[in-house]
PDB file of N, CA and C in Angstrom:
ATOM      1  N   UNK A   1     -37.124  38.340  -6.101  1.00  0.00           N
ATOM      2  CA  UNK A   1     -37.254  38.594  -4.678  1.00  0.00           C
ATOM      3  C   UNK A   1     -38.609  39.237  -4.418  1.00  0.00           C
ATOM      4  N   UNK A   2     -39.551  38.736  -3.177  1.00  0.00           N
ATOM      5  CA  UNK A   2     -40.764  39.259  -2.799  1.00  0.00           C
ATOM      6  C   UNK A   2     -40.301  40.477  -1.833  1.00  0.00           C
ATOM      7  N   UNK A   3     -40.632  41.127  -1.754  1.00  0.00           N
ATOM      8  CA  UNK A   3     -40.279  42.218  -0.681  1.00  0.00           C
ATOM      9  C   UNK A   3     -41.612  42.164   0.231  1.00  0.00           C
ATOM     10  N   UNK A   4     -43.005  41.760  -0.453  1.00  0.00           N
ATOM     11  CA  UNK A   4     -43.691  41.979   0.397  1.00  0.00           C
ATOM     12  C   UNK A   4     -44.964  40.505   0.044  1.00  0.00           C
ATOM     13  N   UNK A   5     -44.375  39.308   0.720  1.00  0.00           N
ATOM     14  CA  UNK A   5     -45.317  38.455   0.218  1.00  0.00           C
ATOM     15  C   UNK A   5     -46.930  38.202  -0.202  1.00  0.00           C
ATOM     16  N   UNK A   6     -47.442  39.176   0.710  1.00  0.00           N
ATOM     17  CA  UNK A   6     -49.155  39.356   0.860  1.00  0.00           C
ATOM     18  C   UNK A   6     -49.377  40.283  -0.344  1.00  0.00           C
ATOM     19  N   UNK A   7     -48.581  41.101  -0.821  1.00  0.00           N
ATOM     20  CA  UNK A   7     -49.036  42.025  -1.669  1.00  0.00           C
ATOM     21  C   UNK A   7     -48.973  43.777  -1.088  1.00  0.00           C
ATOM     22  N   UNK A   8     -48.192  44.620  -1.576  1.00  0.00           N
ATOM     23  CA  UNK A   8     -47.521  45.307  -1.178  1.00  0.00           C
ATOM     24  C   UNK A   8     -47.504  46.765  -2.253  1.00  0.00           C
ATOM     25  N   UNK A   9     -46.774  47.798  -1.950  1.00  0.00           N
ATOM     26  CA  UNK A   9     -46.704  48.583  -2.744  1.00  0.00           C
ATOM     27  C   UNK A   9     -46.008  48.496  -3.683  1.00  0.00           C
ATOM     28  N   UNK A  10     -46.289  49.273  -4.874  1.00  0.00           N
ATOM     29  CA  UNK A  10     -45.284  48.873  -5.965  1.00  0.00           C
ATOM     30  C   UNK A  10     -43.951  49.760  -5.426  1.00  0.00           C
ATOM     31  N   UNK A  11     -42.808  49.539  -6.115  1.00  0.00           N
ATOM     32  CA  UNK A  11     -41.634  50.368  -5.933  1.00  0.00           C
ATOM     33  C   UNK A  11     -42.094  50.705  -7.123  1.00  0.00           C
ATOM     34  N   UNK A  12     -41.338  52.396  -6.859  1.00  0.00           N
ATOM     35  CA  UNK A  12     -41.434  53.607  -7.601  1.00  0.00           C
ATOM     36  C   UNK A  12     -39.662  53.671  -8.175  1.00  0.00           C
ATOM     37  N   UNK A  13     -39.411  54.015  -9.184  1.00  0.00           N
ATOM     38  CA  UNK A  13     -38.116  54.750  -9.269  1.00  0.00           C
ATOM     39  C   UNK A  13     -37.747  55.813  -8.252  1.00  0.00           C
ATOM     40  N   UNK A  14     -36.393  55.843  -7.880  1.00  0.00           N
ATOM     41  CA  UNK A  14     -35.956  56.381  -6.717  1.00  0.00           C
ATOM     42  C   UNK A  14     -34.578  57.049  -7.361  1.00  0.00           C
ATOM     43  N   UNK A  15     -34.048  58.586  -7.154  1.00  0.00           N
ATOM     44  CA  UNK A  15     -33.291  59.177  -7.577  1.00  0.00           C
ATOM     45  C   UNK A  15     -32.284  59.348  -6.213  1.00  0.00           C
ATOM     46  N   UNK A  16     -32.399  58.775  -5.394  1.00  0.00           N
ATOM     47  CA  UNK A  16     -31.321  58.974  -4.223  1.00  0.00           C
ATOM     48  C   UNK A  16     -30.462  58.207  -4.292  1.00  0.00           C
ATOM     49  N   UNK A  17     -29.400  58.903  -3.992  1.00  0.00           N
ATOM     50  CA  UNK A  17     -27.728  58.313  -3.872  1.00  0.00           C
ATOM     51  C   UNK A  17     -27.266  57.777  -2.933  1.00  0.00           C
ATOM     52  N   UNK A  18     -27.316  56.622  -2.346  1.00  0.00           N
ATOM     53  CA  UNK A  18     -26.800  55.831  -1.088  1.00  0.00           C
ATOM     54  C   UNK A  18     -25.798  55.759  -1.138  1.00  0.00           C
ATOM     55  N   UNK A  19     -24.868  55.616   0.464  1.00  0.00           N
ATOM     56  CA  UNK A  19     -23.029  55.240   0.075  1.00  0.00           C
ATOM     57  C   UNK A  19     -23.328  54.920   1.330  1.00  0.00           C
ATOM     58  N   UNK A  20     -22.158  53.555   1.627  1.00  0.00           N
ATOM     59  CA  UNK A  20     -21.719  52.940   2.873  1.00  0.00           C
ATOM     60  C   UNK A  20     -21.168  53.604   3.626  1.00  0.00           C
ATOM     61  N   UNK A  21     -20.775  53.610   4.858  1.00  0.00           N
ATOM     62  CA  UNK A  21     -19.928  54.526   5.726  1.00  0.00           C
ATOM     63  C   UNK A  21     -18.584  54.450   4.858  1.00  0.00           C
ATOM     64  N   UNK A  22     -18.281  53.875   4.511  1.00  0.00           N
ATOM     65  CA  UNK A  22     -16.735  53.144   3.844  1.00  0.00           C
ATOM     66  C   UNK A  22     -16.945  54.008   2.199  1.00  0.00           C
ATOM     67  N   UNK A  23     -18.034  54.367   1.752  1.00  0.00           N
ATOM     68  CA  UNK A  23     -17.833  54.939   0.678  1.00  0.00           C
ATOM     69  C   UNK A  23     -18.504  54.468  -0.525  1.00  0.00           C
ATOM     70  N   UNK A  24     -18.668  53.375  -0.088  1.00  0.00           N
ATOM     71  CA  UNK A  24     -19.227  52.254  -1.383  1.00  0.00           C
ATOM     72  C   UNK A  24     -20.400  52.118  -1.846  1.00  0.00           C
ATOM     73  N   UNK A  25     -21.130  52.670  -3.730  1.00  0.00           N
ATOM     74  CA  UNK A  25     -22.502  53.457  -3.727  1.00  0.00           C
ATOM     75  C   UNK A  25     -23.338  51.937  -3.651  1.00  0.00           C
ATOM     76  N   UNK A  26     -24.423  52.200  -2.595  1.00  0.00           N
ATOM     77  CA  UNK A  26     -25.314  51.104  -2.331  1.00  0.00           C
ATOM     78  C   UNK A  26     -26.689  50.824  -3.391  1.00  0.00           C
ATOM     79  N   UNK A  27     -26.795  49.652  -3.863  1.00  0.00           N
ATOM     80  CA  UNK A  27     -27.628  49.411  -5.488  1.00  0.00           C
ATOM     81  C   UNK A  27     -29.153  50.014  -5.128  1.00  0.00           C
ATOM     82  N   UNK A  28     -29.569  50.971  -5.243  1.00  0.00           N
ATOM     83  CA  UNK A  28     -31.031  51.237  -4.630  1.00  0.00           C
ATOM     84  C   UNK A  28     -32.224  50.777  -5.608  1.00  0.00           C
ATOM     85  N   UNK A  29     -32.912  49.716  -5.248  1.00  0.00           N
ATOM     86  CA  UNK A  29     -34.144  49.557  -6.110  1.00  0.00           C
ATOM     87  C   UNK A  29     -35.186  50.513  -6.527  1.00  0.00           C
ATOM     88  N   UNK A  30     -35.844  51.165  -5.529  1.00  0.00           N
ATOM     89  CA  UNK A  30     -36.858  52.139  -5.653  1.00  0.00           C
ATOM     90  C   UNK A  30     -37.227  52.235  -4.225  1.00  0.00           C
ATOM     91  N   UNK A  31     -38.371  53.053  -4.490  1.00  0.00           N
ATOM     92  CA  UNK A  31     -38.560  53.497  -3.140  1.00  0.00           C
ATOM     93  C   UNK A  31     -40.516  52.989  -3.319  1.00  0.00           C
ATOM     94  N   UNK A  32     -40.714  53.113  -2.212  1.00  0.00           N
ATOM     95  CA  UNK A  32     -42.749  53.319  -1.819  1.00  0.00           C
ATOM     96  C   UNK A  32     -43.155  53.580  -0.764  1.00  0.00           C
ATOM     97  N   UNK A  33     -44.215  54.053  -0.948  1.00  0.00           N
ATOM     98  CA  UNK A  33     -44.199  55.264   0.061  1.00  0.00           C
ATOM     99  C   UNK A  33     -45.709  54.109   0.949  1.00  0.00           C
ATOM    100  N   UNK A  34     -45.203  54.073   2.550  1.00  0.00           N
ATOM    101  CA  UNK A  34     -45.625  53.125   3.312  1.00  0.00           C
ATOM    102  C   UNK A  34     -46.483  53.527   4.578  1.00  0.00           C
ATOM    103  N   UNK A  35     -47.427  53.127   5.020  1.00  0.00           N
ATOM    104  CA  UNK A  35     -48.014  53.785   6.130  1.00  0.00           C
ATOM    105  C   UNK A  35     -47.084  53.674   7.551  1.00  0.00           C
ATOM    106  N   UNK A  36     -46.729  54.555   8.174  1.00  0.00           N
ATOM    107  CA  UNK A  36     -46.065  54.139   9.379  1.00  0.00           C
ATOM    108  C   UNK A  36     -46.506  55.112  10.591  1.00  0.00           C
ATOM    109  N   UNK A  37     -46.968  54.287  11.737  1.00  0.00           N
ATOM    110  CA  UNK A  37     -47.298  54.449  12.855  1.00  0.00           C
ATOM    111  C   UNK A  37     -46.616  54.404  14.287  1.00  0.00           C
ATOM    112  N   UNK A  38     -46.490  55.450  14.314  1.00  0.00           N
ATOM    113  CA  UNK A  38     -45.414  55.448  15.588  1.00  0.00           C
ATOM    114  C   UNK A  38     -45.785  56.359  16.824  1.00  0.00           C
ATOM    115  N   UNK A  39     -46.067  56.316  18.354  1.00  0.00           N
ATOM    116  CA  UNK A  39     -46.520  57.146  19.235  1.00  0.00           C
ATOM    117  C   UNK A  39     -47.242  58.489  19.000  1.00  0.00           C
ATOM    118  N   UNK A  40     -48.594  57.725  18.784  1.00  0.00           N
ATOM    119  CA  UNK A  40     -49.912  57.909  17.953  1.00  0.00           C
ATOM    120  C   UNK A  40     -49.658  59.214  16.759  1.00  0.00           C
ATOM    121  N   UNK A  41     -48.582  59.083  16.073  1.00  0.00           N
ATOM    122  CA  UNK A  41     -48.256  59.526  14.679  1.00  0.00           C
ATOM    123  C   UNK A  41     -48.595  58.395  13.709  1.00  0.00           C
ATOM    124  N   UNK A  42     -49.009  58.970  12.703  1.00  0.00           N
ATOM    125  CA  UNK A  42     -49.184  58.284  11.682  1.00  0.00           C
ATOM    126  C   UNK A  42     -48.766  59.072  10.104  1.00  0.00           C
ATOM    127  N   UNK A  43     -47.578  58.284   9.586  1.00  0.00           N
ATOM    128  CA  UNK A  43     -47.556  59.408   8.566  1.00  0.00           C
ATOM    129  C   UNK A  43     -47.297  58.528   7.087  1.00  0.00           C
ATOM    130  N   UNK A  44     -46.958  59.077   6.211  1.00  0.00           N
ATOM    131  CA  UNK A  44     -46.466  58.034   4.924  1.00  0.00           C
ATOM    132  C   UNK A  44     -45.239  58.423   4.053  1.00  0.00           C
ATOM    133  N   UNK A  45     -44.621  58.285   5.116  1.00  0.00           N
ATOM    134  CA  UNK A  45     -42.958  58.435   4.636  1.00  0.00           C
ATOM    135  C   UNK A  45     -42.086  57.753   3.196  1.00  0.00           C
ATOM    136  N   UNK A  46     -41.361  57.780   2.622  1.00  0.00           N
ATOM    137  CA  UNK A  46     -41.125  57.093   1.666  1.00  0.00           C
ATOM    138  C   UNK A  46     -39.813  55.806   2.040  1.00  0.00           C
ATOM    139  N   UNK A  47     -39.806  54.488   1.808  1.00  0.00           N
ATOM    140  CA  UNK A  47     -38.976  53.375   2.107  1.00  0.00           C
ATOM    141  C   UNK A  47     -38.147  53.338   1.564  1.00  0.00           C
ATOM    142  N   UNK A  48     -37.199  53.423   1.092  1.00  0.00           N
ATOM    143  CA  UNK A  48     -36.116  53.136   0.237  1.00  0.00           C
ATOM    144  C   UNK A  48     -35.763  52.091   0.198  1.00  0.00           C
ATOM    145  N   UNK A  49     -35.486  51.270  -0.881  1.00  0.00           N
ATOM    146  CA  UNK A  49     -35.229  49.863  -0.470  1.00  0.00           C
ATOM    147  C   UNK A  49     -33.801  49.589  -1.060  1.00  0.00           C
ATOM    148  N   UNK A  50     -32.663  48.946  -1.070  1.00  0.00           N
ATOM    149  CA  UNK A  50     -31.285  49.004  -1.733  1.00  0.00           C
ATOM    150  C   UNK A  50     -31.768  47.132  -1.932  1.00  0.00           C
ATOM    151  N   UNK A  51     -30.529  46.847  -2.619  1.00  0.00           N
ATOM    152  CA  UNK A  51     -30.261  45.451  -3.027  1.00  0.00           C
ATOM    153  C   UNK A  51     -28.988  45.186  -1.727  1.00  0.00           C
ATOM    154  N   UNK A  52     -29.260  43.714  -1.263  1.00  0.00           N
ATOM    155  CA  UNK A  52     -29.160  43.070  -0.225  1.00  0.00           C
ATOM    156  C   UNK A  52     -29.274  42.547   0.873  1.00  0.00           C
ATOM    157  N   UNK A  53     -29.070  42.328   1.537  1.00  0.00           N
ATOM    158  CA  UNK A  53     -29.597  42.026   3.058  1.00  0.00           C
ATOM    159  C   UNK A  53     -29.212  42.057   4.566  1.00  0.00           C
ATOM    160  N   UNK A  54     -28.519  43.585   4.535  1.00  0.00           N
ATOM    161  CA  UNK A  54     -28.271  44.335   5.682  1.00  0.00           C
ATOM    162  C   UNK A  54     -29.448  44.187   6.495  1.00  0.00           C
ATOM    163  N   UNK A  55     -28.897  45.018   7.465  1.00  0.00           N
ATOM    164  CA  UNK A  55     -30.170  45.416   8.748  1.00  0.00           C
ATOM    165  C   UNK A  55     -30.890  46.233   7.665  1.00  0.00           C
ATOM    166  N   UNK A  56     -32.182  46.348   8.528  1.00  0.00           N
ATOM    167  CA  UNK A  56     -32.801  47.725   7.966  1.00  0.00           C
ATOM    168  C   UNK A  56     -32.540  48.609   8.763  1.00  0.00           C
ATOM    169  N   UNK A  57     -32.670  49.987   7.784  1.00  0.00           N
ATOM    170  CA  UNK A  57     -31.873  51.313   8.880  1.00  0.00           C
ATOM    171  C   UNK A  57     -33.075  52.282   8.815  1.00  0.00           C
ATOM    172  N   UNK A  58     -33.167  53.292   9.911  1.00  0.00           N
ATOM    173  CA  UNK A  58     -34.297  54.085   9.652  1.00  0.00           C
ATOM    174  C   UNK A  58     -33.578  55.400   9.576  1.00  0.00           C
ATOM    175  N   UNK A  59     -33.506  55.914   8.389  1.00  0.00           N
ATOM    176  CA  UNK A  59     -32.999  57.034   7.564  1.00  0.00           C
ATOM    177  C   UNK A  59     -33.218  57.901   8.316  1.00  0.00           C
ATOM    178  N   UNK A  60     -32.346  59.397   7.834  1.00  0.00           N
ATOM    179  CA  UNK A  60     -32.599  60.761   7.761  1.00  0.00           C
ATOM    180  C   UNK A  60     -33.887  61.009   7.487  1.00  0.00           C
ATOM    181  N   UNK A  61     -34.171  60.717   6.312  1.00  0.00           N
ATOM    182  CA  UNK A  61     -35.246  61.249   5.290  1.00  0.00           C
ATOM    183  C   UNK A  61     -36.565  60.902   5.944  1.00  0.00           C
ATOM    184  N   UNK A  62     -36.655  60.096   6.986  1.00  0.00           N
ATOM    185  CA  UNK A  62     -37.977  59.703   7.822  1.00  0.00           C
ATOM    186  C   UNK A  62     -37.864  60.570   9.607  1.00  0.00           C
ATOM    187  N   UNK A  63     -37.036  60.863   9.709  1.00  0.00           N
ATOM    188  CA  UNK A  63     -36.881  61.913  10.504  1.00  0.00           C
ATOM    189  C   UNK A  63     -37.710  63.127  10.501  1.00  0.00           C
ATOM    190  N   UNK A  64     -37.748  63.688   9.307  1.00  0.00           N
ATOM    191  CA  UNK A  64     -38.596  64.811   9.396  1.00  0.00           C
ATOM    192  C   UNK A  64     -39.937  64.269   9.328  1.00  0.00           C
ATOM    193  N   UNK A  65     -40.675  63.342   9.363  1.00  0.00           N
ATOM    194  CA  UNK A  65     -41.837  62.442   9.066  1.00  0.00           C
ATOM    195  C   UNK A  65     -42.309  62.273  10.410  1.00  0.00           C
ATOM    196  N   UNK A  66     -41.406  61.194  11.078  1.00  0.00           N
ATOM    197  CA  UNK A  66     -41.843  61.036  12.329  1.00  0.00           C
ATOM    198  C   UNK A  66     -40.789  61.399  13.838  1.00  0.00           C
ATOM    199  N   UNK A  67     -41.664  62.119  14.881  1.00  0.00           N
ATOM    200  CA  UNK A  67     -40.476  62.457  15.643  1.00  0.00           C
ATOM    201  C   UNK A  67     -40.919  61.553  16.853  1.00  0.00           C
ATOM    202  N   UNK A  68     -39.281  60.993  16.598  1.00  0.00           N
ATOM    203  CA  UNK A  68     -39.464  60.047  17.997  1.00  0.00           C
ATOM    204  C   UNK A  68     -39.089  60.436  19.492  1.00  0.00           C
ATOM    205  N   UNK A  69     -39.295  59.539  20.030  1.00  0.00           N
ATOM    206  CA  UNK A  69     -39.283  59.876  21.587  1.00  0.00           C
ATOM    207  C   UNK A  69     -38.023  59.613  22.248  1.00  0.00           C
ATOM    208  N   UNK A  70     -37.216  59.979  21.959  1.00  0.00           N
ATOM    209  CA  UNK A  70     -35.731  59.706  22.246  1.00  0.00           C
ATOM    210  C   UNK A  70     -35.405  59.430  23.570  1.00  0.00           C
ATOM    211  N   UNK A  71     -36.257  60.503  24.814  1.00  0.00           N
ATOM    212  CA  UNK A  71     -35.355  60.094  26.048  1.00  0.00           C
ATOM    213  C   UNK A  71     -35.914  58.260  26.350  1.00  0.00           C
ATOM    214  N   UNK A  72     -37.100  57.952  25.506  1.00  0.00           N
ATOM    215  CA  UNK A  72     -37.469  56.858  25.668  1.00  0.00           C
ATOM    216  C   UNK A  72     -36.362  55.425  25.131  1.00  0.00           C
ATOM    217  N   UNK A  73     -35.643  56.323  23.924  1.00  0.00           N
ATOM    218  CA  UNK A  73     -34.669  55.056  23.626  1.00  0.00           C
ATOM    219  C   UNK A  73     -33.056  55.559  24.150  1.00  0.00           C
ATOM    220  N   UNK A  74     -33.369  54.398  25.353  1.00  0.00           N
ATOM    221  CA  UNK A  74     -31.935  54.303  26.281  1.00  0.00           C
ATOM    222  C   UNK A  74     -30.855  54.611  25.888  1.00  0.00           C
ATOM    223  N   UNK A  75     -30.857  52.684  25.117  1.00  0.00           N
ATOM    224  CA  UNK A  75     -29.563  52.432  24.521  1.00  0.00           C
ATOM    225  C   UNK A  75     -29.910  51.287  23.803  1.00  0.00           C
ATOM    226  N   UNK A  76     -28.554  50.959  23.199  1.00  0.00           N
ATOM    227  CA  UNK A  76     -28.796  50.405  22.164  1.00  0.00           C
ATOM    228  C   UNK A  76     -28.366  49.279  22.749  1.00  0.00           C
ATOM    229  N   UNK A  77     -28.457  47.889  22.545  1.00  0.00           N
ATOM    230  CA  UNK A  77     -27.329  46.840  23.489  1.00  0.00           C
ATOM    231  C   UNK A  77     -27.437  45.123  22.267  1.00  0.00           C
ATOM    232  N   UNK A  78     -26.340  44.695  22.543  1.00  0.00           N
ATOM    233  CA  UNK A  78     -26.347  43.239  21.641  1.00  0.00           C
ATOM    234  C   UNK A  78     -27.481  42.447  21.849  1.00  0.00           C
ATOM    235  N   UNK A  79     -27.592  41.741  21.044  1.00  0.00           N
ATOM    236  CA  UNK A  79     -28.473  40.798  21.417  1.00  0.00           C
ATOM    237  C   UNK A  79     -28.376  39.818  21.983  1.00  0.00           C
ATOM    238  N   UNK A  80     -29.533  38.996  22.174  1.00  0.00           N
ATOM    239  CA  UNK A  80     -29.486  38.263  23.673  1.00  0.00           C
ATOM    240  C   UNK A  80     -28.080  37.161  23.156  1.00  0.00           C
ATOM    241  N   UNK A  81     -28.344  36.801  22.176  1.00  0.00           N
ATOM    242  CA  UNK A  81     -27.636  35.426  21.704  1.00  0.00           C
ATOM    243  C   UNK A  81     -25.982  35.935  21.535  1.00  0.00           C
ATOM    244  N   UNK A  82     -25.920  37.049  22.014  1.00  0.00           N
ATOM    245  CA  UNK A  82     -24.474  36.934  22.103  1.00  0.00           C
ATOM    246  C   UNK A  82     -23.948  36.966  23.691  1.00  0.00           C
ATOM    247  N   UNK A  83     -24.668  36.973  24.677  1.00  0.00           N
ATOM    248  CA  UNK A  83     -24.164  36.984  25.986  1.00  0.00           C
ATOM    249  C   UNK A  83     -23.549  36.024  26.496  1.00  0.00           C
ATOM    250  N   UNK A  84     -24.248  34.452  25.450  1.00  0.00           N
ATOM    251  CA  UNK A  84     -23.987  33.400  25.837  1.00  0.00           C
ATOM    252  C   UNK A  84     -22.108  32.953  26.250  1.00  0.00           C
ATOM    253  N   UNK A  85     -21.885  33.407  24.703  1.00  0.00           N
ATOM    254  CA  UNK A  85     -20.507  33.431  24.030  1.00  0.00           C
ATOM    255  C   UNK A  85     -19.724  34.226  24.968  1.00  0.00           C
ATOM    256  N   UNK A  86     -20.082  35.507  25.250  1.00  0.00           N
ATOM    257  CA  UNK A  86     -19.512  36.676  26.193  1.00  0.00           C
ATOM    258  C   UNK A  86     -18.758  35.948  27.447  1.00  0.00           C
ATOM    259  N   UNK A  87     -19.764  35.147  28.192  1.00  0.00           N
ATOM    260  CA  UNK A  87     -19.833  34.271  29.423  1.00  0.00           C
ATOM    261  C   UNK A  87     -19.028  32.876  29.161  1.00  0.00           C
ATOM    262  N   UNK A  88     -18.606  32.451  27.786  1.00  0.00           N
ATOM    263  CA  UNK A  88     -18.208  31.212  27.775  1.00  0.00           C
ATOM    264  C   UNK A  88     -16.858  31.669  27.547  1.00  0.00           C
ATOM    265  N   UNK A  89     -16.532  32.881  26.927  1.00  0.00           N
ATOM    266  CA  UNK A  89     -15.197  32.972  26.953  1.00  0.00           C
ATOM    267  C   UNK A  89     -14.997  34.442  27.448  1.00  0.00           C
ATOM    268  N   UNK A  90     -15.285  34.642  28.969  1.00  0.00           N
ATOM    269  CA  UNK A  90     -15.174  35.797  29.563  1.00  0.00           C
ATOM    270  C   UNK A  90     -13.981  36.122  29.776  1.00  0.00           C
ATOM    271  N   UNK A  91     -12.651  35.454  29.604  1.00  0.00           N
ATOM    272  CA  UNK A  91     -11.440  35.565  30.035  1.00  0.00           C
ATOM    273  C   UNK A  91     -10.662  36.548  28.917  1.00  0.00           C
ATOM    274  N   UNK A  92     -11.083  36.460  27.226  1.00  0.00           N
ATOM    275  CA  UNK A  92     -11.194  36.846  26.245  1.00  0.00           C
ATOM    276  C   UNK A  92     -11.680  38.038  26.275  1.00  0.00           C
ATOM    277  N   UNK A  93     -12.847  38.423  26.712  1.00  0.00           N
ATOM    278  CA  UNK A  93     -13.373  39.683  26.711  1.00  0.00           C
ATOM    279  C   UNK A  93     -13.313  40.632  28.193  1.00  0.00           C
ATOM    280  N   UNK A  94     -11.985  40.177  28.964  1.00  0.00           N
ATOM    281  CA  UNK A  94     -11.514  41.417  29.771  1.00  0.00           C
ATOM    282  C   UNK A  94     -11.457  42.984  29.344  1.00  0.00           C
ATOM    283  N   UNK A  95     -11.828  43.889  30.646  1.00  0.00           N
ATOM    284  CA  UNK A  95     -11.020  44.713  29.902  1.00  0.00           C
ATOM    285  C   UNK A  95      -9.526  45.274  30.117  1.00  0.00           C
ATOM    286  N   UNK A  96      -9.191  43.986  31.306  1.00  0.00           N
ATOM    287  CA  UNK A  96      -7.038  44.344  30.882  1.00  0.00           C
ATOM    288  C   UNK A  96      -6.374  43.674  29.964  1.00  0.00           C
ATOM    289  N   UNK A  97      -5.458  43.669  29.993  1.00  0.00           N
ATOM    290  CA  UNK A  97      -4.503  43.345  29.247  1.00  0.00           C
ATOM    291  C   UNK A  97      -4.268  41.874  29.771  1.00  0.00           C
ATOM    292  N   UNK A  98      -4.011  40.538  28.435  1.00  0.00           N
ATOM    293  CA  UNK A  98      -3.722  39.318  28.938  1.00  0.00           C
ATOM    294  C   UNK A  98      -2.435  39.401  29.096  1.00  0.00           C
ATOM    295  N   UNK A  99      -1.948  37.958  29.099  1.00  0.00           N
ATOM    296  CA  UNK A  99      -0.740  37.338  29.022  1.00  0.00           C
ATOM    297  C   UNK A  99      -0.830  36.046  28.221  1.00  0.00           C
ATOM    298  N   UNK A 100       0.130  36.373  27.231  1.00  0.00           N
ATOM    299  CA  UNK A 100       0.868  34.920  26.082  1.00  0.00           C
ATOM    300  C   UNK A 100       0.988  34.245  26.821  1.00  0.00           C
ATOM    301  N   UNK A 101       0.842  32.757  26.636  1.00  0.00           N
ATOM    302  CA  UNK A 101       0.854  32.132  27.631  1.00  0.00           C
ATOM    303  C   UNK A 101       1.638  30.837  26.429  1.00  0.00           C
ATOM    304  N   UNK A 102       1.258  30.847  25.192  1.00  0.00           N
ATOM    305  CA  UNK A 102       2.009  29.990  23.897  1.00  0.00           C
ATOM    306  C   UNK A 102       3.574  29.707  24.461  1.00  0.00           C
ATOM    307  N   UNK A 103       3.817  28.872  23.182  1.00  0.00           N
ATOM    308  CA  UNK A 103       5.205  29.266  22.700  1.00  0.00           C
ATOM    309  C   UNK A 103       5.958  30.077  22.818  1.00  0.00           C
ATOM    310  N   UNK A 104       7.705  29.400  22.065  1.00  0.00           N
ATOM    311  CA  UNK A 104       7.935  30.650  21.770  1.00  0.00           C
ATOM    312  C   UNK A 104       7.933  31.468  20.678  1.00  0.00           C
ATOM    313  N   UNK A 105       8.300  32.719  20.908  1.00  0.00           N
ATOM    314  CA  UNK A 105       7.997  33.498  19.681  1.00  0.00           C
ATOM    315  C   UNK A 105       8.902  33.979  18.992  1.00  0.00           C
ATOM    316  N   UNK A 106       9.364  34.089  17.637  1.00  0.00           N
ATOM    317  CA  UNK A 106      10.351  34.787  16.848  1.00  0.00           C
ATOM    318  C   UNK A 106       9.568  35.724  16.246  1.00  0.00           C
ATOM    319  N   UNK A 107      10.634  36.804  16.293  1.00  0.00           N
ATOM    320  CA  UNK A 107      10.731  38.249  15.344  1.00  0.00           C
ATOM    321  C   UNK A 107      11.595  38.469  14.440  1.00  0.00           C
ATOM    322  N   UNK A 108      11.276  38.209  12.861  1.00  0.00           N
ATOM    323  CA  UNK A 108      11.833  38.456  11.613  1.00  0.00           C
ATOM    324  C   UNK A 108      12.607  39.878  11.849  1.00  0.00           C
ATOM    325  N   UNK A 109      13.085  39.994  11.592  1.00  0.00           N
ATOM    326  CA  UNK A 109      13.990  41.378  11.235  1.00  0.00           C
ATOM    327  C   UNK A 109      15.383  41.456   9.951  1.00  0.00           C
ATOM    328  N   UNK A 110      14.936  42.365   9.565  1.00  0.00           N
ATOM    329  CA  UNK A 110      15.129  42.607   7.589  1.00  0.00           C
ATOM    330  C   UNK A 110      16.649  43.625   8.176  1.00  0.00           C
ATOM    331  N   UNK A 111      18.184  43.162   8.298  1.00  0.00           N
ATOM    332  CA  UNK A 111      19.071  43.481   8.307  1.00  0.00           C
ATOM    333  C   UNK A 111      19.963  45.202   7.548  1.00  0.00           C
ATOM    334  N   UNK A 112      18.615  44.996   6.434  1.00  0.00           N
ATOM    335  CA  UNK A 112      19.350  46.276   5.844  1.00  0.00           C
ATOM    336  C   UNK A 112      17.956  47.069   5.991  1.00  0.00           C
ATOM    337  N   UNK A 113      17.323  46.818   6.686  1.00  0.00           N
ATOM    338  CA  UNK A 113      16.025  48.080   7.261  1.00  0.00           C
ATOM    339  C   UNK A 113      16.823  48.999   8.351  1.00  0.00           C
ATOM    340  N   UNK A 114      16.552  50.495   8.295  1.00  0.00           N
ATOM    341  CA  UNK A 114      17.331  51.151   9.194  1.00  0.00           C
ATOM    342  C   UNK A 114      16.129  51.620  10.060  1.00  0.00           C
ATOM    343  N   UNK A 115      16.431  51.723  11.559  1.00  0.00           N
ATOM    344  CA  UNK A 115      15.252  52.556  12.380  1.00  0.00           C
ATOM    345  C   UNK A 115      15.219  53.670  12.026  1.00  0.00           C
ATOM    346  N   UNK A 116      13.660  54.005  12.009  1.00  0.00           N
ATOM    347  CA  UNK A 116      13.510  55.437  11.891  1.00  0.00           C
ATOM    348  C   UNK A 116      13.164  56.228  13.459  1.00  0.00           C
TER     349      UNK A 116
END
């Protein structure tokens, strides 16, 4: 895998412990430390890179690096390519409650189960 086709920093060994929200430890390659420019900051934070192909996330650990302009970021919102879908099945994405409109329906019920 190229991480950086033009030619790039090397990854460094990286001693940080990643985990999924769910718990699960994430494979971390290394880290390199990258120029980044943000509302005329400029600093050289370190990248962490894991094995796979999630989003990229912008860490804790770059927080203290660069401080962003928060009242500037609104909100967060889907992307465009899902509005389409939103609008084609708007009936689906109410927010009341539908109605079954199928068949009919049976309910299994286990004779020697007692209510609790």
């Amino acid at each position: 895998m190229t991480l950086w086709p033009c030619g790039g920093p090397k990854l460094e060994p990286c001693s940080v412990k990643l985990k999924t929200y769910s718990g699960e430890q994430l494979p971390v390659m290394g880290q390199a430390a990258v120029n980044v420019q943000y509302g005329g900051q400029a600093q050289r934070p370190p990248l962490i890179v894991v094995e796979g192909g999630g989003p990229w996330l912008f860490g804790r650990n770059w927080l203290g690096h660069i401080r962003l302009d928060w009242p500037s970021i609104c909100r967060v919102t889907a992307e465009t390519r899902v509005q389409p879908i939103l609008d084609e099945f708007a009936d689906v994405f109410k927010e009341e409650l539908g109605c079954y409109r199928g068949g009919e329906v049976g309910i299994d019920v286990d004779p020697d189960v007692q209510p609790q």
